[in-house]
PDB file of N, CA and C in Angstrom:
ATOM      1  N   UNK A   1      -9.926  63.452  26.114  1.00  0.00           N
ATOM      2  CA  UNK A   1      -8.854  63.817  27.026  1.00  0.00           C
ATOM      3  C   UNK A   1      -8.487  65.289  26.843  1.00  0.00           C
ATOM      4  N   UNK A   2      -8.872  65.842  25.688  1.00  0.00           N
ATOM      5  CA  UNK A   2      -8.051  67.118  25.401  1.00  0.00           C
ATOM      6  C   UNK A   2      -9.328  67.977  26.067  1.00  0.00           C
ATOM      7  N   UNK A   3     -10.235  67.521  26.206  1.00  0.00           N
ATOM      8  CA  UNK A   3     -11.600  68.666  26.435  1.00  0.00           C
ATOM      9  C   UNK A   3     -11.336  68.625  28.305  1.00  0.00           C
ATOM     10  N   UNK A   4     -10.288  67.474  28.876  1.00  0.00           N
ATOM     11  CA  UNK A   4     -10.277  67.355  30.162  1.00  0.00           C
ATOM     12  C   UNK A   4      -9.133  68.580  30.316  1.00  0.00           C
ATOM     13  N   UNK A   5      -8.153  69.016  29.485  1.00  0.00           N
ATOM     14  CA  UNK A   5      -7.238  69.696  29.413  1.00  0.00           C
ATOM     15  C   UNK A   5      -5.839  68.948  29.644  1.00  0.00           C
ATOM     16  N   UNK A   6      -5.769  67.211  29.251  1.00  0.00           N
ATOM     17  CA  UNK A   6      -4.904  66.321  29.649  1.00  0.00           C
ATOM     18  C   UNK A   6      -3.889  66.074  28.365  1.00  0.00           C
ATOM     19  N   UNK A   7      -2.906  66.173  28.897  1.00  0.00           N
ATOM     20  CA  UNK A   7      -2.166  65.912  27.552  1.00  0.00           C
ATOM     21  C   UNK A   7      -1.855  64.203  27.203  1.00  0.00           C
ATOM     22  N   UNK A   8      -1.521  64.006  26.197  1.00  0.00           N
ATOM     23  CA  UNK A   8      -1.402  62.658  25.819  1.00  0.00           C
ATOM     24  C   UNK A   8       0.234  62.286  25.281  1.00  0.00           C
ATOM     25  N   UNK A   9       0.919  61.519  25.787  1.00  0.00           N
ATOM     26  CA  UNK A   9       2.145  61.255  25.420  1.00  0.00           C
ATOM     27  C   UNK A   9       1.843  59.697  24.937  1.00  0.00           C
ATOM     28  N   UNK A  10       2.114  58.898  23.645  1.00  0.00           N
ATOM     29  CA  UNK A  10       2.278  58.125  23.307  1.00  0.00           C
ATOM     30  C   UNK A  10       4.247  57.334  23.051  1.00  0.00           C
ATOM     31  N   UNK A  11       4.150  56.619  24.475  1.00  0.00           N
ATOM     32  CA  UNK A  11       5.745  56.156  24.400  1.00  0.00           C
ATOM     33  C   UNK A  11       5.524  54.569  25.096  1.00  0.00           C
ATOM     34  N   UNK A  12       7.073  54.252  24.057  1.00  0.00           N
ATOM     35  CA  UNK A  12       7.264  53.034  24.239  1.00  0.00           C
ATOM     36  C   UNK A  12       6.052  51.881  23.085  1.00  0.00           C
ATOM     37  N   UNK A  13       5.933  52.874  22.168  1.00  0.00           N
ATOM     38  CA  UNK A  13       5.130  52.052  20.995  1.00  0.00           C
ATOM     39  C   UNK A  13       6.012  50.872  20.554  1.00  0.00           C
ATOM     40  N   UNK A  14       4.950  49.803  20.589  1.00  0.00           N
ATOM     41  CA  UNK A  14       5.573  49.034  20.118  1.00  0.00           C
ATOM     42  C   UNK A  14       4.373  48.115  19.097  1.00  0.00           C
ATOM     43  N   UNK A  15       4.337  47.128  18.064  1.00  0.00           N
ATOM     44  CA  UNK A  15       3.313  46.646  17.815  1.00  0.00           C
ATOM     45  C   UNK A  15       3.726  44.993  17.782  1.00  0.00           C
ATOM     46  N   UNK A  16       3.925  44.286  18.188  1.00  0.00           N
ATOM     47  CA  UNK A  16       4.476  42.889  18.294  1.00  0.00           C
ATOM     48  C   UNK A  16       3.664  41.889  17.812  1.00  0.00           C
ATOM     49  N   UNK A  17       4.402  40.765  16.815  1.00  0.00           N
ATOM     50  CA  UNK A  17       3.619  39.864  15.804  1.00  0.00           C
ATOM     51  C   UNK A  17       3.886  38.409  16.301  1.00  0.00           C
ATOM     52  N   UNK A  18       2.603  37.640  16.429  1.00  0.00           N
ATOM     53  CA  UNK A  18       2.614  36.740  17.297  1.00  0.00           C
ATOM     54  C   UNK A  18       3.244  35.878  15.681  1.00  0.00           C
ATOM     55  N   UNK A  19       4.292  34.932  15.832  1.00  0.00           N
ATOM     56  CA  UNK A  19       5.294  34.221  14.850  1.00  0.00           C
ATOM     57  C   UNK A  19       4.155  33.338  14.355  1.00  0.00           C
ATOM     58  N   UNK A  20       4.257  32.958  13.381  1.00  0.00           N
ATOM     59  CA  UNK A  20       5.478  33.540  12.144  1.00  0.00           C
ATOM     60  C   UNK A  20       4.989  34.669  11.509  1.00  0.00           C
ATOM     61  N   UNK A  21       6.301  35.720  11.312  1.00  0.00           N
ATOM     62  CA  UNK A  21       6.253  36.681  10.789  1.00  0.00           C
ATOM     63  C   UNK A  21       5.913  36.648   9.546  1.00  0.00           C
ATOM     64  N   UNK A  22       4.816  37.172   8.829  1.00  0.00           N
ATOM     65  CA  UNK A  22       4.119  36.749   7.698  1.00  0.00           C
ATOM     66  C   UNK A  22       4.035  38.315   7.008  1.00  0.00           C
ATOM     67  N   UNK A  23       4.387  38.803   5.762  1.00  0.00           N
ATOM     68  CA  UNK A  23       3.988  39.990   5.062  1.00  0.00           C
ATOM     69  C   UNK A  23       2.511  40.302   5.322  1.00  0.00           C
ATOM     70  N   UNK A  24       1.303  39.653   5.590  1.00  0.00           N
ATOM     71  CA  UNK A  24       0.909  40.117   5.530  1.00  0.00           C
ATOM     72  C   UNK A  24       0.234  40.718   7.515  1.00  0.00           C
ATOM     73  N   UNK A  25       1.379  39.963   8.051  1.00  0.00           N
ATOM     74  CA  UNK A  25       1.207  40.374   9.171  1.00  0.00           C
ATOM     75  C   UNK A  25       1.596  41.902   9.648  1.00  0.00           C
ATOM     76  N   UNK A  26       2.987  41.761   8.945  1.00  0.00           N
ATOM     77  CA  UNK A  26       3.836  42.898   8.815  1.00  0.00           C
ATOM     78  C   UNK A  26       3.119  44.133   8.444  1.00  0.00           C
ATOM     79  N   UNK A  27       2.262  44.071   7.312  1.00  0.00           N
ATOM     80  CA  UNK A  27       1.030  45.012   6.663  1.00  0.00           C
ATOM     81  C   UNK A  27       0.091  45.315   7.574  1.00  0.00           C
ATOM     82  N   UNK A  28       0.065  44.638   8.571  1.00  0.00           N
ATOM     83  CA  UNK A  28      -1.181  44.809   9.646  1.00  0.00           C
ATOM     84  C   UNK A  28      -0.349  45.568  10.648  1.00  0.00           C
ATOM     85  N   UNK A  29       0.615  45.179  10.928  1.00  0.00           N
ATOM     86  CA  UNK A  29       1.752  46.194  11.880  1.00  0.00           C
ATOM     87  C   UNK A  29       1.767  47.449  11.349  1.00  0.00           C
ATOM     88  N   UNK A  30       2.051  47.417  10.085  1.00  0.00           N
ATOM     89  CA  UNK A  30       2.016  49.217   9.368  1.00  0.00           C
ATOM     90  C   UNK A  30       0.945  49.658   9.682  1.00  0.00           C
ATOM     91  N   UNK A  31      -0.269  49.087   9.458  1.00  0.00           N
ATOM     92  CA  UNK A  31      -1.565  49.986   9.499  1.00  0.00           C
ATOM     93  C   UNK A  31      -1.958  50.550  10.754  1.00  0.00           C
ATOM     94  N   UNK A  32      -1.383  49.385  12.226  1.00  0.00           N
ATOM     95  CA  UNK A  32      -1.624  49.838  13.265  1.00  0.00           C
ATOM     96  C   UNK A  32      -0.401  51.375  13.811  1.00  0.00           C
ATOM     97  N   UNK A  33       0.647  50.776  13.399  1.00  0.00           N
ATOM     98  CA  UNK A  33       1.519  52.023  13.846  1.00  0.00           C
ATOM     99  C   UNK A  33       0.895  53.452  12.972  1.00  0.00           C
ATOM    100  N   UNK A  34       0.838  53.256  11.452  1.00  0.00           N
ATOM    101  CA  UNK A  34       0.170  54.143  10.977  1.00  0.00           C
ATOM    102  C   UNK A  34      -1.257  55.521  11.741  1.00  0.00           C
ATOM    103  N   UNK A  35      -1.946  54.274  12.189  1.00  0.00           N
ATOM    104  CA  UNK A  35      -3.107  54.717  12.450  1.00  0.00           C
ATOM    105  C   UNK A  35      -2.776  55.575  14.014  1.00  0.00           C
ATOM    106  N   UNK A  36      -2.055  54.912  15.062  1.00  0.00           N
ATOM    107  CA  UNK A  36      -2.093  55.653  16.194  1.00  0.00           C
ATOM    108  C   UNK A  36      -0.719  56.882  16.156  1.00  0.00           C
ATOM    109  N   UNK A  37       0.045  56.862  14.777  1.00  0.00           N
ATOM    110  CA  UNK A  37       0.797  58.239  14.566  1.00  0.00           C
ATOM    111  C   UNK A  37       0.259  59.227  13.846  1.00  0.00           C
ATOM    112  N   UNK A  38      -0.981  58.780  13.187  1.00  0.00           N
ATOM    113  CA  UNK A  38      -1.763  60.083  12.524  1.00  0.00           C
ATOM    114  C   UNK A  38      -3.239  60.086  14.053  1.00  0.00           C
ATOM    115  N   UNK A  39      -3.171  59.821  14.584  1.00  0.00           N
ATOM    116  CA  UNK A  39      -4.133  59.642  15.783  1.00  0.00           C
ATOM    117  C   UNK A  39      -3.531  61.114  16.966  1.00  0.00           C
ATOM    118  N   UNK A  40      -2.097  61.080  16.607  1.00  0.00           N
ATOM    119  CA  UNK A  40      -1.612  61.407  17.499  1.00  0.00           C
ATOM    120  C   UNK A  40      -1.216  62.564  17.045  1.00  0.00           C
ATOM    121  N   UNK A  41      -0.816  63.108  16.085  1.00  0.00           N
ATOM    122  CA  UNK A  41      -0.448  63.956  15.054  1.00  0.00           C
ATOM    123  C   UNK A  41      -1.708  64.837  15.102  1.00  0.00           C
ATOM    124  N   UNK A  42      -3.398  64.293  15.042  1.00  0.00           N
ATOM    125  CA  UNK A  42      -4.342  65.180  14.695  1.00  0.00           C
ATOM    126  C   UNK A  42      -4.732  65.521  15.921  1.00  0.00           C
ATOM    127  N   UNK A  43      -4.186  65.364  17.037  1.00  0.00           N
ATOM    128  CA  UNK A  43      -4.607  66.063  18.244  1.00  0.00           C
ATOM    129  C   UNK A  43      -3.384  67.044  19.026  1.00  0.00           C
ATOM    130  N   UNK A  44      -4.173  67.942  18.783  1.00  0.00           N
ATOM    131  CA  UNK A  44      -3.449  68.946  19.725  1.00  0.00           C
ATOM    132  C   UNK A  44      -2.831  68.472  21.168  1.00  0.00           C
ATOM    133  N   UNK A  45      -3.790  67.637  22.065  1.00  0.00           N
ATOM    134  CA  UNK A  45      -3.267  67.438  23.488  1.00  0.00           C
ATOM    135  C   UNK A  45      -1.868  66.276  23.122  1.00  0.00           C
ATOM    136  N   UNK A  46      -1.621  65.752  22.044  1.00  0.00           N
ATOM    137  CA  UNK A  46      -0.605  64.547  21.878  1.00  0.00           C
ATOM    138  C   UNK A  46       0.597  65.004  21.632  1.00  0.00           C
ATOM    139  N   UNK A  47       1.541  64.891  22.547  1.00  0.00           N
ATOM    140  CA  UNK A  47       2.557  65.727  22.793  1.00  0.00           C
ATOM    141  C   UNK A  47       3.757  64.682  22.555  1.00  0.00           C
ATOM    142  N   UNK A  48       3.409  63.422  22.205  1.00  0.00           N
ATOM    143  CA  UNK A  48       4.686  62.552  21.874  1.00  0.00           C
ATOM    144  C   UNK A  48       4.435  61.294  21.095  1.00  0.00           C
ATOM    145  N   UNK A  49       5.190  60.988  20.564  1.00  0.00           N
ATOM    146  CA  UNK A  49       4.808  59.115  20.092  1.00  0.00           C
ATOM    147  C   UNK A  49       6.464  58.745  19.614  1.00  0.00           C
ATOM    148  N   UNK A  50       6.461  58.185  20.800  1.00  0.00           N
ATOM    149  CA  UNK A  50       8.048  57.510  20.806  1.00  0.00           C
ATOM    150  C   UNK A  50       7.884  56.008  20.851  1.00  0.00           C
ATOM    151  N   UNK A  51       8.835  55.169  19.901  1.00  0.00           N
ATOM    152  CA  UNK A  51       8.797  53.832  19.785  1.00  0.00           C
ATOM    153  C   UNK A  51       9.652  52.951  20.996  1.00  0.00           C
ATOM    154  N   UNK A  52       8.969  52.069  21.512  1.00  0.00           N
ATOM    155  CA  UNK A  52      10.162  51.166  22.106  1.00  0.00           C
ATOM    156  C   UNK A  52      11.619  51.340  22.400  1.00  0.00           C
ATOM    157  N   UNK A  53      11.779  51.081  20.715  1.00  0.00           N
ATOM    158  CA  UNK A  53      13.096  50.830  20.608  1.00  0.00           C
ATOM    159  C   UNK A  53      13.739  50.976  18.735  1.00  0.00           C
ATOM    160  N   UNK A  54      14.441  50.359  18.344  1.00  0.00           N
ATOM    161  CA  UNK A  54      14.891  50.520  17.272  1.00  0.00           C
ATOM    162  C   UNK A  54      14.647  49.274  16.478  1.00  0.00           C
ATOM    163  N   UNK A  55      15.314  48.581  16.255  1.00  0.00           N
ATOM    164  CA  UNK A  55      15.437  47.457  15.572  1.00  0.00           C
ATOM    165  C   UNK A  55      14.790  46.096  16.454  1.00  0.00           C
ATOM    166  N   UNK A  56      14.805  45.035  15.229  1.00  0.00           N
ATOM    167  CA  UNK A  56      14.003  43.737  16.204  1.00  0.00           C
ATOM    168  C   UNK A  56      15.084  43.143  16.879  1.00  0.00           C
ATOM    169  N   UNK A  57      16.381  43.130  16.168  1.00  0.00           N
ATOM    170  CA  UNK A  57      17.048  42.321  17.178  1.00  0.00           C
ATOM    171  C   UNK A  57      17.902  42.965  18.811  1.00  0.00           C
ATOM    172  N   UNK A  58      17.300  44.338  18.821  1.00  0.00           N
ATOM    173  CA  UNK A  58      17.425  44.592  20.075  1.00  0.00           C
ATOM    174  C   UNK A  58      16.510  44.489  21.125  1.00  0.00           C
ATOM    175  N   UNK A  59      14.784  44.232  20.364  1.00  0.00           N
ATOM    176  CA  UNK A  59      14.172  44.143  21.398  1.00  0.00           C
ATOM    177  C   UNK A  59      13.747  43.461  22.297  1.00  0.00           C
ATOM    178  N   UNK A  60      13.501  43.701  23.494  1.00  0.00           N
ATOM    179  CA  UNK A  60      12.912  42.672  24.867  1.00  0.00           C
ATOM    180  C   UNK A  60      11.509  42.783  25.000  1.00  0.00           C
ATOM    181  N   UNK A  61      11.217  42.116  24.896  1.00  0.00           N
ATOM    182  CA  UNK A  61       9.571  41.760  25.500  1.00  0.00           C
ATOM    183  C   UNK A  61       9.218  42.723  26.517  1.00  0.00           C
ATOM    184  N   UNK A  62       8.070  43.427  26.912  1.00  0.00           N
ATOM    185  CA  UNK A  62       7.659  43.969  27.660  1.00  0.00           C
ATOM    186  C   UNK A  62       7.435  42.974  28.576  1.00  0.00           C
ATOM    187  N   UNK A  63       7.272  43.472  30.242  1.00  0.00           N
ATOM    188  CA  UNK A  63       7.646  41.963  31.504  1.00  0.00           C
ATOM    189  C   UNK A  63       6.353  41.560  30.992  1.00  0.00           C
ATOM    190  N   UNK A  64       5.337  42.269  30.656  1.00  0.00           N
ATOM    191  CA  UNK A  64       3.911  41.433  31.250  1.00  0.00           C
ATOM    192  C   UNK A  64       4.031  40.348  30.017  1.00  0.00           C
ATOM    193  N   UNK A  65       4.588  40.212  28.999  1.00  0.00           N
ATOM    194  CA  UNK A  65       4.601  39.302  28.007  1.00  0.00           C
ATOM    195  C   UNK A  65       5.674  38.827  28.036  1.00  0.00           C
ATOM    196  N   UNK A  66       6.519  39.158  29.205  1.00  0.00           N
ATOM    197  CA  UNK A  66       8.080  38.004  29.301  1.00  0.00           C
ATOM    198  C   UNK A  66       8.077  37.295  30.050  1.00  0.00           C
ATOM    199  N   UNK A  67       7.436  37.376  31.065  1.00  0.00           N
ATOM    200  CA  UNK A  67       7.163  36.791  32.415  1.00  0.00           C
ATOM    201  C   UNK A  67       7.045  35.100  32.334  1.00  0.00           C
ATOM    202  N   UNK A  68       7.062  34.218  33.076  1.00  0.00           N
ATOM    203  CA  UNK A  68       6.910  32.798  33.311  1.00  0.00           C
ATOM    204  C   UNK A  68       5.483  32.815  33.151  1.00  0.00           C
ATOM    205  N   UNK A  69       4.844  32.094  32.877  1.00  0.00           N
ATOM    206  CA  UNK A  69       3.267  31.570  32.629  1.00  0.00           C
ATOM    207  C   UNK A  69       2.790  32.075  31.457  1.00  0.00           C
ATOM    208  N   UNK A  70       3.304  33.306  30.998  1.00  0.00           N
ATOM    209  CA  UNK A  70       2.463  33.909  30.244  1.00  0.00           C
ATOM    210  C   UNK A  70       2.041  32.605  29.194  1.00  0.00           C
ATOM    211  N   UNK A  71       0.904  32.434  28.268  1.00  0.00           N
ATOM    212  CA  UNK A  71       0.355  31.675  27.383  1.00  0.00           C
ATOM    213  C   UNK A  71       1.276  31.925  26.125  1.00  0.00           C
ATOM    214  N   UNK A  72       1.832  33.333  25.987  1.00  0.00           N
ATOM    215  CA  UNK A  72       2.284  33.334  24.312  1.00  0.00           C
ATOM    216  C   UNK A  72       3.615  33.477  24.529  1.00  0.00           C
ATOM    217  N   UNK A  73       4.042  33.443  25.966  1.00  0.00           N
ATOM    218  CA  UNK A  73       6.043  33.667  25.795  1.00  0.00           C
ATOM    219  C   UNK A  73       6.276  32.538  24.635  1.00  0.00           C
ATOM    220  N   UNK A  74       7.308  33.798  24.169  1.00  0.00           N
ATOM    221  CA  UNK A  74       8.423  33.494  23.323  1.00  0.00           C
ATOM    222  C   UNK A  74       7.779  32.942  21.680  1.00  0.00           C
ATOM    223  N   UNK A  75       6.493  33.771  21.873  1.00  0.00           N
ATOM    224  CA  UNK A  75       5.848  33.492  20.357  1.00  0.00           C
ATOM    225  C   UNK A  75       5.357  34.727  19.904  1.00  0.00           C
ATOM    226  N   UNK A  76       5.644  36.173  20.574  1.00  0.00           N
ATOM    227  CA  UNK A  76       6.073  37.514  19.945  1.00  0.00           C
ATOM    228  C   UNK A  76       7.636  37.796  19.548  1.00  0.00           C
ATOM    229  N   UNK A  77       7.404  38.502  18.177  1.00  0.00           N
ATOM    230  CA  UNK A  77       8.758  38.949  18.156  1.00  0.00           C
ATOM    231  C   UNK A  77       8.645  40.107  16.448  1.00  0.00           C
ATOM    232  N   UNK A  78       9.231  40.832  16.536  1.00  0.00           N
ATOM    233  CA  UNK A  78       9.631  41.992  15.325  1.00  0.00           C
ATOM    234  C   UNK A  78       8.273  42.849  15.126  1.00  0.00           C
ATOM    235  N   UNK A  79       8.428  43.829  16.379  1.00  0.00           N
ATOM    236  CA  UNK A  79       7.455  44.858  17.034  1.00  0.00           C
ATOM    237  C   UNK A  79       7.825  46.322  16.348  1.00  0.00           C
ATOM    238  N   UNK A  80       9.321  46.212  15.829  1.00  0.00           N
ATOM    239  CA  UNK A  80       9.666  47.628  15.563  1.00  0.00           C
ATOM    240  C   UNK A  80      10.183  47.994  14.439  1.00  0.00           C
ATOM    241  N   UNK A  81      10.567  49.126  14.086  1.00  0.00           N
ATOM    242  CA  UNK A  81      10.447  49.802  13.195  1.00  0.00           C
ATOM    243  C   UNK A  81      11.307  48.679  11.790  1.00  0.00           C
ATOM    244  N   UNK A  82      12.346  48.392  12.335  1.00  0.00           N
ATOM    245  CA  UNK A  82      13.670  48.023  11.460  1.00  0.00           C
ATOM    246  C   UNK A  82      14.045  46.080  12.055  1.00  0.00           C
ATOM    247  N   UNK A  83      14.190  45.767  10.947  1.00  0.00           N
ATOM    248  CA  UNK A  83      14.505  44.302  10.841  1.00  0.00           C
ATOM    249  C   UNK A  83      15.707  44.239  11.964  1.00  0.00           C
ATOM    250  N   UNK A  84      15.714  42.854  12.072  1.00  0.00           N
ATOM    251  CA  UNK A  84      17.050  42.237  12.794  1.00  0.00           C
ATOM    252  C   UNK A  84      18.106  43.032  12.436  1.00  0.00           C
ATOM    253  N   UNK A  85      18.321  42.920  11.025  1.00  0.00           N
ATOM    254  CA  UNK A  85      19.023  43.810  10.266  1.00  0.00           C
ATOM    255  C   UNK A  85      19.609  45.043   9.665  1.00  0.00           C
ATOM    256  N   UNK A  86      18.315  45.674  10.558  1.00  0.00           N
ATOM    257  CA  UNK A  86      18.391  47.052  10.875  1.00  0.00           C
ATOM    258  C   UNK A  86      17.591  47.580   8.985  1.00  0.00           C
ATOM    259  N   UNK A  87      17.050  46.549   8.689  1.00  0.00           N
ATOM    260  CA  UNK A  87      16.372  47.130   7.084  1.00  0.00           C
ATOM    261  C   UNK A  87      15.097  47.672   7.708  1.00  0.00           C
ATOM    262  N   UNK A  88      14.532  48.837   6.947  1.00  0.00           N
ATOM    263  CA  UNK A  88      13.175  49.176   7.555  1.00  0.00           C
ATOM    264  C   UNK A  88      11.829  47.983   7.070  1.00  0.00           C
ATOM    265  N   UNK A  89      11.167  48.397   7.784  1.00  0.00           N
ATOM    266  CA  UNK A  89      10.290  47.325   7.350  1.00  0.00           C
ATOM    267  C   UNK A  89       8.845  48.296   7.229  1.00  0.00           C
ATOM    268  N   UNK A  90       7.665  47.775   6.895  1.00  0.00           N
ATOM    269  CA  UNK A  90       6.789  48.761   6.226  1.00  0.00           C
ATOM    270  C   UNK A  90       6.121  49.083   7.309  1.00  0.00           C
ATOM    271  N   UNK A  91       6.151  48.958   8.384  1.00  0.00           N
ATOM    272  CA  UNK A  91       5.960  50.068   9.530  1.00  0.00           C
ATOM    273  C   UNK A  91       6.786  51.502   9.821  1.00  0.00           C
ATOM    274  N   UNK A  92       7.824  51.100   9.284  1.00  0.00           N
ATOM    275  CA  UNK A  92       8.564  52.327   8.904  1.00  0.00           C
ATOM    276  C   UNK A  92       8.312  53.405   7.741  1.00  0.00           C
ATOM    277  N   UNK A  93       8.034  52.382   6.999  1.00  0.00           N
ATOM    278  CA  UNK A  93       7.526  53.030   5.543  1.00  0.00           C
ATOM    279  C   UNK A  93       5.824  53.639   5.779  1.00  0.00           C
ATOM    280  N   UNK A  94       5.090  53.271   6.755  1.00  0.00           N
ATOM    281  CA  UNK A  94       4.098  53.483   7.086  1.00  0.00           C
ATOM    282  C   UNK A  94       3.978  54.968   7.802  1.00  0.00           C
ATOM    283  N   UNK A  95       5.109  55.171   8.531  1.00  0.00           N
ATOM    284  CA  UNK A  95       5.635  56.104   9.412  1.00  0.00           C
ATOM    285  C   UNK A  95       5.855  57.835   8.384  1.00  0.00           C
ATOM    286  N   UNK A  96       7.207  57.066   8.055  1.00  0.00           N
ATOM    287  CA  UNK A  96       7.277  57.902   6.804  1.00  0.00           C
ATOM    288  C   UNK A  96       6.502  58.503   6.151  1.00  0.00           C
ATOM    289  N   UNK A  97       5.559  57.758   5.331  1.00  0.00           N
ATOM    290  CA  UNK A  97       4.940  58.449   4.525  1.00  0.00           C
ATOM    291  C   UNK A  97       4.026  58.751   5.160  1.00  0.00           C
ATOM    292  N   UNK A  98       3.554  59.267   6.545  1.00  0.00           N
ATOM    293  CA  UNK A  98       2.445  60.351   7.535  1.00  0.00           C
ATOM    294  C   UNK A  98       3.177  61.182   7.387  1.00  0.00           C
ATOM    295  N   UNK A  99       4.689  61.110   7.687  1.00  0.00           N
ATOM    296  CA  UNK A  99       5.354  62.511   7.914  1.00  0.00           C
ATOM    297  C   UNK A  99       5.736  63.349   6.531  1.00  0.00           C
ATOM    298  N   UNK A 100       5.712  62.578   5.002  1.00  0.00           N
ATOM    299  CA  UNK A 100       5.579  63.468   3.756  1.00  0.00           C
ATOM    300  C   UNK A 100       4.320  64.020   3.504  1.00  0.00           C
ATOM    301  N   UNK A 101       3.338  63.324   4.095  1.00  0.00           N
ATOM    302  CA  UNK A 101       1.908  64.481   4.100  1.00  0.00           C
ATOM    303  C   UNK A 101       2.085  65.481   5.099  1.00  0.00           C
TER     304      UNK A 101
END
């Protein structure tokens, strides 16, 4: 994209865990957020990477996974950075420590 001269905005990240929320699911959430913020970081044309939202208990389903029929409604849930609780969770910590390197 960058050799097209296109810039790349990464928004509305989200990574959503089909239940039950399992540590080592959670670990698989870090690695993915991890991977597409140093993805995004090593390219010049990537001009953003904004999350969803904040915490899990504010978030809504994106429509195409809220919608009536879908096969997995209402068996995603804790996509973002910070618990119900607003505790970080190791997607955060995943985050973080890209931005101390």
């Amino acid at each position: 994209m960058a050799d097209l001269g296109l810039e790349v905005w990464i928004t509305e990240m989200d990574v959503p865990i089909v239940t039950p929320v399992t540590p080592d699911k959670l670990a698989a959430q870090a690695q993915t957020y991890r991977q597409m913020f140093e993805t995004c970081l090593a390219a010049p044309n990537c001009k953003a990477f904004i999350v969803f939202g904040v915490y899990d208990g504010g978030y809504a389903l994106p429509p195409f996974l809220a919608r009536e029929g879908v096969t997995a409604q209402g068996q995603w849930a804790a996509a973002l950075l910070f618990d119900e609780s607003f505790r970080p969770k190791p997607a955060y910590e995943a985050l973080a420590e890209v931005l101390r390197r």
